[in-house]
C-alpha atoms as a PDB file:
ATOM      1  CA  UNK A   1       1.728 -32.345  45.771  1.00  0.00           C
ATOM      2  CA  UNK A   2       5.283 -30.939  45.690  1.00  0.00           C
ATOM      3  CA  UNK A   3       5.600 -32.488  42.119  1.00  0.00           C
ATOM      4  CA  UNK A   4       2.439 -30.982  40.814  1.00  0.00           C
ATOM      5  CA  UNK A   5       3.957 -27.267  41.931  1.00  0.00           C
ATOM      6  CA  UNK A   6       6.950 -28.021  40.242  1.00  0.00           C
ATOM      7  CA  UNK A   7       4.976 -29.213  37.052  1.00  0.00           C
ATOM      8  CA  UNK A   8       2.927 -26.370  37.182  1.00  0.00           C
ATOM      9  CA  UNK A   9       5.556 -24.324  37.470  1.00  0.00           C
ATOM     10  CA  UNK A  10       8.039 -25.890  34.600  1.00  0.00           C
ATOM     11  CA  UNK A  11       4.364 -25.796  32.461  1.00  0.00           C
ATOM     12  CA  UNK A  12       3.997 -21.900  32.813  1.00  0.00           C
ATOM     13  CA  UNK A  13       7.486 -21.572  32.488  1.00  0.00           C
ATOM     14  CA  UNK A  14       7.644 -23.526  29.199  1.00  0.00           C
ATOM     15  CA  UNK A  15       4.527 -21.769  27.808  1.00  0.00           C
ATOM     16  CA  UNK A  16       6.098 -18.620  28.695  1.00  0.00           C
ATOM     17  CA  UNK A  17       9.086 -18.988  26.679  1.00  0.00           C
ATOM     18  CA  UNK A  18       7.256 -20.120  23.760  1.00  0.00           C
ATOM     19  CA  UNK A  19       4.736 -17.141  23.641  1.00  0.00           C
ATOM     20  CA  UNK A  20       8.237 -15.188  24.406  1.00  0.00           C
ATOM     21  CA  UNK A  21       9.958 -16.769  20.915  1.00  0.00           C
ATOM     22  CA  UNK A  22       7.050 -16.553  18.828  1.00  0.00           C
ATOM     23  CA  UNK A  23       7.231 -12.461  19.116  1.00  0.00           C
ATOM     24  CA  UNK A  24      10.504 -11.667  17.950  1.00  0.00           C
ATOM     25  CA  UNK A  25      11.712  -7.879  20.067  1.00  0.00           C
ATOM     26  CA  UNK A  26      10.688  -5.426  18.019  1.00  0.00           C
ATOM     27  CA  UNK A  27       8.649  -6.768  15.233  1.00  0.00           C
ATOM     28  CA  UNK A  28       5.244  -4.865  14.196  1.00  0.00           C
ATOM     29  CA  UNK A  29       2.011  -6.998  15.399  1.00  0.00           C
ATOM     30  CA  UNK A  30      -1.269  -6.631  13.499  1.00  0.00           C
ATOM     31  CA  UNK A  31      -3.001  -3.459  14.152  1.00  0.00           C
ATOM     32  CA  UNK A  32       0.655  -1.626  14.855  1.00  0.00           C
ATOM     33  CA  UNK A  33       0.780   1.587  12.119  1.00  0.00           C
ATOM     34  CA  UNK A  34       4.168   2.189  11.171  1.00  0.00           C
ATOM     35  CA  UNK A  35       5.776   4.127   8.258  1.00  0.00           C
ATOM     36  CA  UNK A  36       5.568   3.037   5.032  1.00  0.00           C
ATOM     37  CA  UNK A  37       7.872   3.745   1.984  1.00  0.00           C
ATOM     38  CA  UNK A  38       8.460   2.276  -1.010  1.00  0.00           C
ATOM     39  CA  UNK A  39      10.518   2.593  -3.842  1.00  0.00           C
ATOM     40  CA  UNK A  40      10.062   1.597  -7.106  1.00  0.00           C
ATOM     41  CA  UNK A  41      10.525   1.716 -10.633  1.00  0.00           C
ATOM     42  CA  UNK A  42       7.537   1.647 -13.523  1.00  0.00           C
ATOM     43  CA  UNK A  43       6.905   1.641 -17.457  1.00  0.00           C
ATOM     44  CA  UNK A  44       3.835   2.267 -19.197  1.00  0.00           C
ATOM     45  CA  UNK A  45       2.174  -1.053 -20.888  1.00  0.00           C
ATOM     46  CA  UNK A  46      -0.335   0.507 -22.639  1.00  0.00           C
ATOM     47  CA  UNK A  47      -2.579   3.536 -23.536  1.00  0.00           C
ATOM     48  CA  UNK A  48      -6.412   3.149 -23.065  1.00  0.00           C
ATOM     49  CA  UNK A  49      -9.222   4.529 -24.435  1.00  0.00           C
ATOM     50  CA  UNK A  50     -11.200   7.509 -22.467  1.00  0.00           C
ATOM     51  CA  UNK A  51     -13.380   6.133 -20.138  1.00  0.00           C
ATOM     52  CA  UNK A  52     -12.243   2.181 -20.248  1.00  0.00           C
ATOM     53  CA  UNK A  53     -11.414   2.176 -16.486  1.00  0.00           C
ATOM     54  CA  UNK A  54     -14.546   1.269 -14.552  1.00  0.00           C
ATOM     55  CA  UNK A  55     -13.706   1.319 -10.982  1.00  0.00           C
ATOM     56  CA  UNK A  56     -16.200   3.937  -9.151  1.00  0.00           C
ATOM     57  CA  UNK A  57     -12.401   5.980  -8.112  1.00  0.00           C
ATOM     58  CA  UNK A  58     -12.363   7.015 -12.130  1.00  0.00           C
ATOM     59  CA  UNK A  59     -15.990   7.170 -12.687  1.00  0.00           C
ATOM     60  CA  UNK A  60     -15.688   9.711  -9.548  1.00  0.00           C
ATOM     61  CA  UNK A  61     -12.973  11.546 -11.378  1.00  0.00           C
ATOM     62  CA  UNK A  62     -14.806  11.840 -14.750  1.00  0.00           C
ATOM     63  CA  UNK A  63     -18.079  12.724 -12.633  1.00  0.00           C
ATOM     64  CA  UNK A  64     -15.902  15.604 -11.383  1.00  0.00           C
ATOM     65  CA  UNK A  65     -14.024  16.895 -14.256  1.00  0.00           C
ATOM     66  CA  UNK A  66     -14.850  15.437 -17.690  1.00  0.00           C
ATOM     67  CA  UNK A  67     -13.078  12.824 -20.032  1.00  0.00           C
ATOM     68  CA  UNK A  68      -9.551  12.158 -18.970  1.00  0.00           C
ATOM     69  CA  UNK A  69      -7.039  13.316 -21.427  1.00  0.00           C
ATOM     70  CA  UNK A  70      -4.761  10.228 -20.743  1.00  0.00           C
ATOM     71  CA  UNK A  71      -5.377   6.829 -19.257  1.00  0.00           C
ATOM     72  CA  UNK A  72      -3.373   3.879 -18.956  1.00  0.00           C
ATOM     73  CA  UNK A  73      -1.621   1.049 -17.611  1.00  0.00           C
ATOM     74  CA  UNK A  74       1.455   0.695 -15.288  1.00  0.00           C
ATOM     75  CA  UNK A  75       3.645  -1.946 -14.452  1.00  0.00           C
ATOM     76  CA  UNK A  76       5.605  -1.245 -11.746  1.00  0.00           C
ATOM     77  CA  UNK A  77       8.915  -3.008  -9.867  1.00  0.00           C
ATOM     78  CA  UNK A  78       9.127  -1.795  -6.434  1.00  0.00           C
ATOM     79  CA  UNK A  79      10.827  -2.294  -2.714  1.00  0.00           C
ATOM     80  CA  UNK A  80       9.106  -1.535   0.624  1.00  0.00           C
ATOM     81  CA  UNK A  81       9.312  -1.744   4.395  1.00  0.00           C
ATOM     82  CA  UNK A  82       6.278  -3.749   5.069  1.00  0.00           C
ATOM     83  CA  UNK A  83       6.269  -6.361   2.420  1.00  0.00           C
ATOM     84  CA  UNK A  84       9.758  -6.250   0.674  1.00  0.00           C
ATOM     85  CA  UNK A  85      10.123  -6.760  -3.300  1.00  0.00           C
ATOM     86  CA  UNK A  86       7.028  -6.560  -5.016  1.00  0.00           C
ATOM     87  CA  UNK A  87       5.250  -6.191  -8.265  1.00  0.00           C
ATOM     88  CA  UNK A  88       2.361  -4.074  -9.199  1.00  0.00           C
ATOM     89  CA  UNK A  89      -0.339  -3.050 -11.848  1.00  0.00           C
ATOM     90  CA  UNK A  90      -1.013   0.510 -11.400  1.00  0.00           C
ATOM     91  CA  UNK A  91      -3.876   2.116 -13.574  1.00  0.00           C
ATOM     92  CA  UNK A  92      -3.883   5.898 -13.882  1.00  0.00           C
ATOM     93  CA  UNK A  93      -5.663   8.450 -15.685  1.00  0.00           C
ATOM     94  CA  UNK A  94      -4.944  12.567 -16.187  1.00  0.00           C
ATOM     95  CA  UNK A  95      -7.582  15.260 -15.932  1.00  0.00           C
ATOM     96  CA  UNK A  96      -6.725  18.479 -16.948  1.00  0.00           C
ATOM     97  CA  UNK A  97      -9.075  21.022 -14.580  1.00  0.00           C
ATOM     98  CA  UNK A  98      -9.587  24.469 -14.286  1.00  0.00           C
ATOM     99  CA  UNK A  99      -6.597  24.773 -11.917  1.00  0.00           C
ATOM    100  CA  UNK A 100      -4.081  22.603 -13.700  1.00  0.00           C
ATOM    101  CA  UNK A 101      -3.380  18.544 -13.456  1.00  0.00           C
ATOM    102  CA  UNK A 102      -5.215  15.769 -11.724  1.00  0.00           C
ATOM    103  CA  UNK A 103      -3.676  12.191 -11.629  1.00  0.00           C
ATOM    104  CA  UNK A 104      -6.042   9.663 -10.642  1.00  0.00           C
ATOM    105  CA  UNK A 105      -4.426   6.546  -9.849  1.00  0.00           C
ATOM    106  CA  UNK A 106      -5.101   2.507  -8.439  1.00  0.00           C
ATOM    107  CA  UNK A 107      -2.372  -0.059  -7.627  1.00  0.00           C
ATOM    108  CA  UNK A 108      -2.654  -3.332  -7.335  1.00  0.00           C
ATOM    109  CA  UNK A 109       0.739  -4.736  -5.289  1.00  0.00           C
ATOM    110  CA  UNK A 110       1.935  -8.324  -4.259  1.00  0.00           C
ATOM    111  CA  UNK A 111       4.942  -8.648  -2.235  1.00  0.00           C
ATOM    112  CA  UNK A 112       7.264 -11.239  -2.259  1.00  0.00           C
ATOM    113  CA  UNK A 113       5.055 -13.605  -0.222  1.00  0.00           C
ATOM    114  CA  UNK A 114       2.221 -13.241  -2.062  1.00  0.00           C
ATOM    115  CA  UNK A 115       0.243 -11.028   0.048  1.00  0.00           C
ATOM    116  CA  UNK A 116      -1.435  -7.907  -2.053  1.00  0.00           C
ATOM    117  CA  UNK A 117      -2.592  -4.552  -0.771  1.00  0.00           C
ATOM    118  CA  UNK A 118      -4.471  -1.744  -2.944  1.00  0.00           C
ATOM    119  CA  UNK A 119      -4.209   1.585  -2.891  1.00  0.00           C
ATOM    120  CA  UNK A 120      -6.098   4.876  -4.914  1.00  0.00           C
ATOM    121  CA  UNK A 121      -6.938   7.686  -4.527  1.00  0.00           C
ATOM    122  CA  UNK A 122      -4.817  10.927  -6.208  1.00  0.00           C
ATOM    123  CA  UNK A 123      -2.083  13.935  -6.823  1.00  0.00           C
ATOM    124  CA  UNK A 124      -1.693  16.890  -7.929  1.00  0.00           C
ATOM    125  CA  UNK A 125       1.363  17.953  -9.383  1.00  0.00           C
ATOM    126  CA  UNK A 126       2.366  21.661  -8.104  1.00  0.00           C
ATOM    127  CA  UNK A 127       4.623  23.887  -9.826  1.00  0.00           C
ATOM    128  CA  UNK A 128       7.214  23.483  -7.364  1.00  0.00           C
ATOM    129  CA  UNK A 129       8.001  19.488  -8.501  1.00  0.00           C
ATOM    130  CA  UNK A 130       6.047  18.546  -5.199  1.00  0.00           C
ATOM    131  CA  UNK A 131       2.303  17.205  -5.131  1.00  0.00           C
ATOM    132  CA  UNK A 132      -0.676  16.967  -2.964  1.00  0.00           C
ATOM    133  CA  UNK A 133      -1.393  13.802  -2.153  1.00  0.00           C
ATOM    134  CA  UNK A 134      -4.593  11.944  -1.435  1.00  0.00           C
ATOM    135  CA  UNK A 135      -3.885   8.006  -1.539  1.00  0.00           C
ATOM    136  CA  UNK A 136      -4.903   5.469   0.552  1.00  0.00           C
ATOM    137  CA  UNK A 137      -4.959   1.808   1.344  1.00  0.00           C
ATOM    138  CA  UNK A 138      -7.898  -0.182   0.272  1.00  0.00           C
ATOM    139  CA  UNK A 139      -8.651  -2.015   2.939  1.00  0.00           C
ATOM    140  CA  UNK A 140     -11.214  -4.834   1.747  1.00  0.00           C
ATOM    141  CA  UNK A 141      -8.989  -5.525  -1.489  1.00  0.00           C
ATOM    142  CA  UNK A 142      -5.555  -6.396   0.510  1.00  0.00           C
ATOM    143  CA  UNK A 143      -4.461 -10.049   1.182  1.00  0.00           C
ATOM    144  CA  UNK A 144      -2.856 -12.402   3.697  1.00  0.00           C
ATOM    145  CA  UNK A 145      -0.903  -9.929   6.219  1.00  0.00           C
ATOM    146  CA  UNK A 146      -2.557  -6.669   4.655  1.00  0.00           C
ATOM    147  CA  UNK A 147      -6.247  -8.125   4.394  1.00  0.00           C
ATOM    148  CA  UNK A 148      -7.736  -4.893   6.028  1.00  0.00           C
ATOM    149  CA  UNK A 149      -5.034  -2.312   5.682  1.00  0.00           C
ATOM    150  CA  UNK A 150      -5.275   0.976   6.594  1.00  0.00           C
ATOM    151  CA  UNK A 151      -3.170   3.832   6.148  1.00  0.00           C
ATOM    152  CA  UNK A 152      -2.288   7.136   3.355  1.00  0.00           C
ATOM    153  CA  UNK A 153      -0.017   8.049   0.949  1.00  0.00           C
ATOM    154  CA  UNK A 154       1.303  11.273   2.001  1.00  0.00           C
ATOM    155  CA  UNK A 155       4.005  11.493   0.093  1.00  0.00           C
ATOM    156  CA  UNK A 156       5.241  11.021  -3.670  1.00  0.00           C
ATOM    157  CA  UNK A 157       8.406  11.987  -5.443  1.00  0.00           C
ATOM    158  CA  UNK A 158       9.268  11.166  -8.629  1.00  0.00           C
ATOM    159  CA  UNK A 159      12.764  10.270  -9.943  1.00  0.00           C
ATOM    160  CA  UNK A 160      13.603   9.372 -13.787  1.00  0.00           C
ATOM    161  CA  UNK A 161      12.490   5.847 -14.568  1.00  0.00           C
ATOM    162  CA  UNK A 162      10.118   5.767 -11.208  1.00  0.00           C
ATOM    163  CA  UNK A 163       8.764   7.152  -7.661  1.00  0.00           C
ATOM    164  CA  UNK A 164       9.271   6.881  -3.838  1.00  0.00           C
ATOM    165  CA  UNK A 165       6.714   7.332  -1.612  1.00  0.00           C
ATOM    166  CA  UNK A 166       5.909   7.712   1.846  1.00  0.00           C
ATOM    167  CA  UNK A 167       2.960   7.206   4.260  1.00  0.00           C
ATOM    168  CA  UNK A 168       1.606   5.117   6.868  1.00  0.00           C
ATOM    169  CA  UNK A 169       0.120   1.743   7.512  1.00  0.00           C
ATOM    170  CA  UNK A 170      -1.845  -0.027   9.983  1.00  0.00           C
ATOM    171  CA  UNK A 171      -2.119  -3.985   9.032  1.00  0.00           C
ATOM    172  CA  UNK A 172      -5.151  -5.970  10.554  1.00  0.00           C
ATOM    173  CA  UNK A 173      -3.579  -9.298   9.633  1.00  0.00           C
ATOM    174  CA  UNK A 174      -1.255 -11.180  10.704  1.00  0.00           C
ATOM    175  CA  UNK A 175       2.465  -9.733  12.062  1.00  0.00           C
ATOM    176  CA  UNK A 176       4.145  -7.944   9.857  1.00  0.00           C
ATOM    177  CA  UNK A 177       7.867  -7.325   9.153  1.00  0.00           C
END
């Protein structure tokens, strides 16, 4: 009996420490939201023709004001907090509106592991150099740790040759760095 206790005991002991090891301190589990930012650079690939982009976000946009004046395609080098280096395909088009500028944009992102997460949604350049900002994660289009993402873009600043930007993110995945 006393070697059963003590079995026991080592067991739960053992199992403990495992459980303990496999979290390191301090590392974001899935459904944590922490910040985001990212920095990148980008260059335009290519022009496209009014109206090419078929995703509802830019049939929304055209719905809302017209034929966009400029659309396009992105490729873009970036670093973040959640996923590290990455590489992305951005598509964008401009509307010009009654009040000024609208830039309608979707990213597509993979990290250095592979995983991808989406975001779209828009800006709106002010004449102070700052923007409104309304982008968010798309959360059935992200993969491995960021399959079901959640999260904004609140904040985006250009800088020549590229952009940083801000937010939040909640992961549903797996842990994330």
């Amino acid at each position: 009996m006393k070697s059963i206790n003590r079995l026991v005991h080592w067991s739960g002991l053992a199992a403990a420490v495992v459980l303990a090891s496999a979290t390191p301190p301090g590392s974001a589990q899935a459904g944590d939201t922490k910040p985001f930012k990212e920095t990148g650079t980008e260059y335009i690939v290519t022009d496209l023709p009014s109206g090419s982009l078929q995703q509802d976000l830019f049939k929304d946009a055209r719905a809302l004001y017209g034929a966009e004046v400029w659309s396009g395609v992105i490729h873009q080098f970036s670093q973040n907090n959640v996923g590290g280096t990455g590489s992305s395909v951005a598509f964008e088009t401009v509307h010009l509106t009654a009040t000024g500028v609208i830039v309608y944009v979707m990213k597509y992102e993979t990290v250095a592991n592979g995983d991808r997460f989406v975001t779209a949604g828009y800006f709106i350049p002010q004449a102070d150099g700052t923007f409104v900002v309304d982008v968010w994660f798309v959360p059935e289009q992200g993969t491995g740790r960021f399959a079901g993402a959640t999260g904004t873009i609140t904040d985006v600043t250009p800088r020549p040759g590229g952009y940083v930007l801000g937010g939040t993110i909640t992961t549903a995945g797996a842990a994330k760095k």
